[in-house]
C-alpha atoms as a PDB file:
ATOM      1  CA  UNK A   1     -14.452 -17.396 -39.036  1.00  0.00           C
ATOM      2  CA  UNK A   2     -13.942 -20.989 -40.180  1.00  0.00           C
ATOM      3  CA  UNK A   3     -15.993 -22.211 -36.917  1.00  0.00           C
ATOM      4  CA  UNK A   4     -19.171 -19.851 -37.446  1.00  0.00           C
ATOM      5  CA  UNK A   5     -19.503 -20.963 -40.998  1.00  0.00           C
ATOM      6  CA  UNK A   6     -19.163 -24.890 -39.630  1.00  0.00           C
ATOM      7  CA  UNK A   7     -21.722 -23.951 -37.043  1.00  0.00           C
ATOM      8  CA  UNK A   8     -24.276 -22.703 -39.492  1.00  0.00           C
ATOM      9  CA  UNK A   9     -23.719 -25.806 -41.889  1.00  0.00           C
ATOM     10  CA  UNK A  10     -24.679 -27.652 -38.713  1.00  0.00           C
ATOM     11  CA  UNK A  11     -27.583 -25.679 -37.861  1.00  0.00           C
ATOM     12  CA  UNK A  12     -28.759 -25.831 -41.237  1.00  0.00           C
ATOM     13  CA  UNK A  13     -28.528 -29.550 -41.203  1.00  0.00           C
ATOM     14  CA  UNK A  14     -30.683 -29.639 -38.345  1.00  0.00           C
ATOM     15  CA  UNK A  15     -33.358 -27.312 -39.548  1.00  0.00           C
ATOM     16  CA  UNK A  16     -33.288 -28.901 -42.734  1.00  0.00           C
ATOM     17  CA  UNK A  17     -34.234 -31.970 -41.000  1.00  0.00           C
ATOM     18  CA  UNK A  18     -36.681 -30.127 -38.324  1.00  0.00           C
ATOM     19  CA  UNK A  19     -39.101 -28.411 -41.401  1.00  0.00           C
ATOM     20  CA  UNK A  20     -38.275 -30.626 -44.221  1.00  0.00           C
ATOM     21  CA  UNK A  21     -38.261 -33.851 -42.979  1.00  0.00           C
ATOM     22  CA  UNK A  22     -39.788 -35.743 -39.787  1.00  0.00           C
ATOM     23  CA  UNK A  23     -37.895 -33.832 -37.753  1.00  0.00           C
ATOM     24  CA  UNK A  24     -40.838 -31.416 -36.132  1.00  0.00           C
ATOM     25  CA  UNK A  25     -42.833 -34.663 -35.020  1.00  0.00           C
ATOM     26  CA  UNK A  26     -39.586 -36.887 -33.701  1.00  0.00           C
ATOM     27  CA  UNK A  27     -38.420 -33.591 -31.434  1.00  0.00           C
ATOM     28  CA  UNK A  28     -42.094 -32.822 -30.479  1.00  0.00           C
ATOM     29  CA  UNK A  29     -42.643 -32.817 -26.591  1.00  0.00           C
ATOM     30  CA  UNK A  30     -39.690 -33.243 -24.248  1.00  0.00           C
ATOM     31  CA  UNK A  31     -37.230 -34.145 -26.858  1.00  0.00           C
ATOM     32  CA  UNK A  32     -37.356 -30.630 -28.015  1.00  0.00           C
ATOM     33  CA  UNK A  33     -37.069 -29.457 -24.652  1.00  0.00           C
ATOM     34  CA  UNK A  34     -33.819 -30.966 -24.324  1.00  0.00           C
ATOM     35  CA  UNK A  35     -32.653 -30.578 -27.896  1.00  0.00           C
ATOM     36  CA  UNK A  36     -33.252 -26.731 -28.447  1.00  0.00           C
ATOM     37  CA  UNK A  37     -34.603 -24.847 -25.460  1.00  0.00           C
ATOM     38  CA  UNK A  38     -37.200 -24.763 -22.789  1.00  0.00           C
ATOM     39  CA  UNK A  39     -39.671 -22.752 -24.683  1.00  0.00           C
ATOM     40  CA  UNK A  40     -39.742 -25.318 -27.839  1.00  0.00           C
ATOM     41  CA  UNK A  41     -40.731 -28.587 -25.584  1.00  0.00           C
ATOM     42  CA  UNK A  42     -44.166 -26.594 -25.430  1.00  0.00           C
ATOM     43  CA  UNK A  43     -44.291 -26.452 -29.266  1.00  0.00           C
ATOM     44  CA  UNK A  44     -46.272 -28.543 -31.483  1.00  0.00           C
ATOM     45  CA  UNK A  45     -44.831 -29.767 -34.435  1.00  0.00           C
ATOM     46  CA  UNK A  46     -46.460 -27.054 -37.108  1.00  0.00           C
ATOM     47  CA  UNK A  47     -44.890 -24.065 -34.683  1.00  0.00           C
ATOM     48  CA  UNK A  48     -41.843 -25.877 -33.833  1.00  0.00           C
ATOM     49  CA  UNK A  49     -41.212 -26.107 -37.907  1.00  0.00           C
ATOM     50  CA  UNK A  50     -41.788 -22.305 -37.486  1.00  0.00           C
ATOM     51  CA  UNK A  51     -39.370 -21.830 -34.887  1.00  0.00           C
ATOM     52  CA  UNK A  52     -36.460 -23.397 -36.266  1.00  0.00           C
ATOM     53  CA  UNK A  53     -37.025 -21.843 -39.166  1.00  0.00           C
ATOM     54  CA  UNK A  54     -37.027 -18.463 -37.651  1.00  0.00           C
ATOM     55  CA  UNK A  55     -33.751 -19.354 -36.005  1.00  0.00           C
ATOM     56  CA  UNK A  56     -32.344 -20.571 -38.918  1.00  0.00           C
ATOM     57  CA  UNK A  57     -32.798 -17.261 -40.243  1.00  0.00           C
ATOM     58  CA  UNK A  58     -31.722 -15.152 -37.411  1.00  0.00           C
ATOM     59  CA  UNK A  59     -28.241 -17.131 -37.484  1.00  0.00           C
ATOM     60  CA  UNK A  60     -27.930 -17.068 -41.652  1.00  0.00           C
ATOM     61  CA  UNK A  61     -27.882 -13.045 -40.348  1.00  0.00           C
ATOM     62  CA  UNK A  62     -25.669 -13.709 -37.666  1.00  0.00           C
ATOM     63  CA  UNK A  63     -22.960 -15.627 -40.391  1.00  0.00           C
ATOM     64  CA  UNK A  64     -23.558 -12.849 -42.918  1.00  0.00           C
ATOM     65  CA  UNK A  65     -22.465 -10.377 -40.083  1.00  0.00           C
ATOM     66  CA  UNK A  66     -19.578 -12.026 -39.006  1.00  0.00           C
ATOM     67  CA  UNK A  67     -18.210 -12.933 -42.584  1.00  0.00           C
ATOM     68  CA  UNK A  68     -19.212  -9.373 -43.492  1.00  0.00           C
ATOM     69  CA  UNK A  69     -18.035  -7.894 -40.198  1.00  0.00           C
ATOM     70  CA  UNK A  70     -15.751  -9.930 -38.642  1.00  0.00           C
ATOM     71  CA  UNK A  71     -15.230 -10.511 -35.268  1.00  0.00           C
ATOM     72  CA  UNK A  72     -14.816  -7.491 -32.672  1.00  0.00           C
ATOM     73  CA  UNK A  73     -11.803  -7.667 -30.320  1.00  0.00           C
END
């Protein structure tokens, strides 16, 4: 469980940076292509703030299941 709660304090890093910061414009265009997935290099900077936030919450669900849960053999 020790690596899904390091991988969340990563990805919340990262989106911290993404809607907070100047993150949204710097990954804007191809960079976000690369970065996060096909669909976000088509993203302007306003939706792609959206996006990551959206993810961000999707996988603070996915940590609370597998802290809550734990991990299915």
């Amino acid at each position: 469980m020790g690596i899904a709660v390091l991988l969340f304090l990563v990805h919340t890093l990262f989106a911290y940076w993404v809607v907070f910061r100047d993150g949204a414009e710097v990954m804007e265009g191809w960079k976000a292509f690369v970065f996060i997935d096909w669909f976000a290099g088509l993203l302007g900077a306003e939706q792609l703030k959206l996006y990551v936030a959206i993810s961000w919450i999707a996988s603070a669900g996915w940590l609370a299941w597998t802290l809550i849960v734990g991990r299915s053999s």
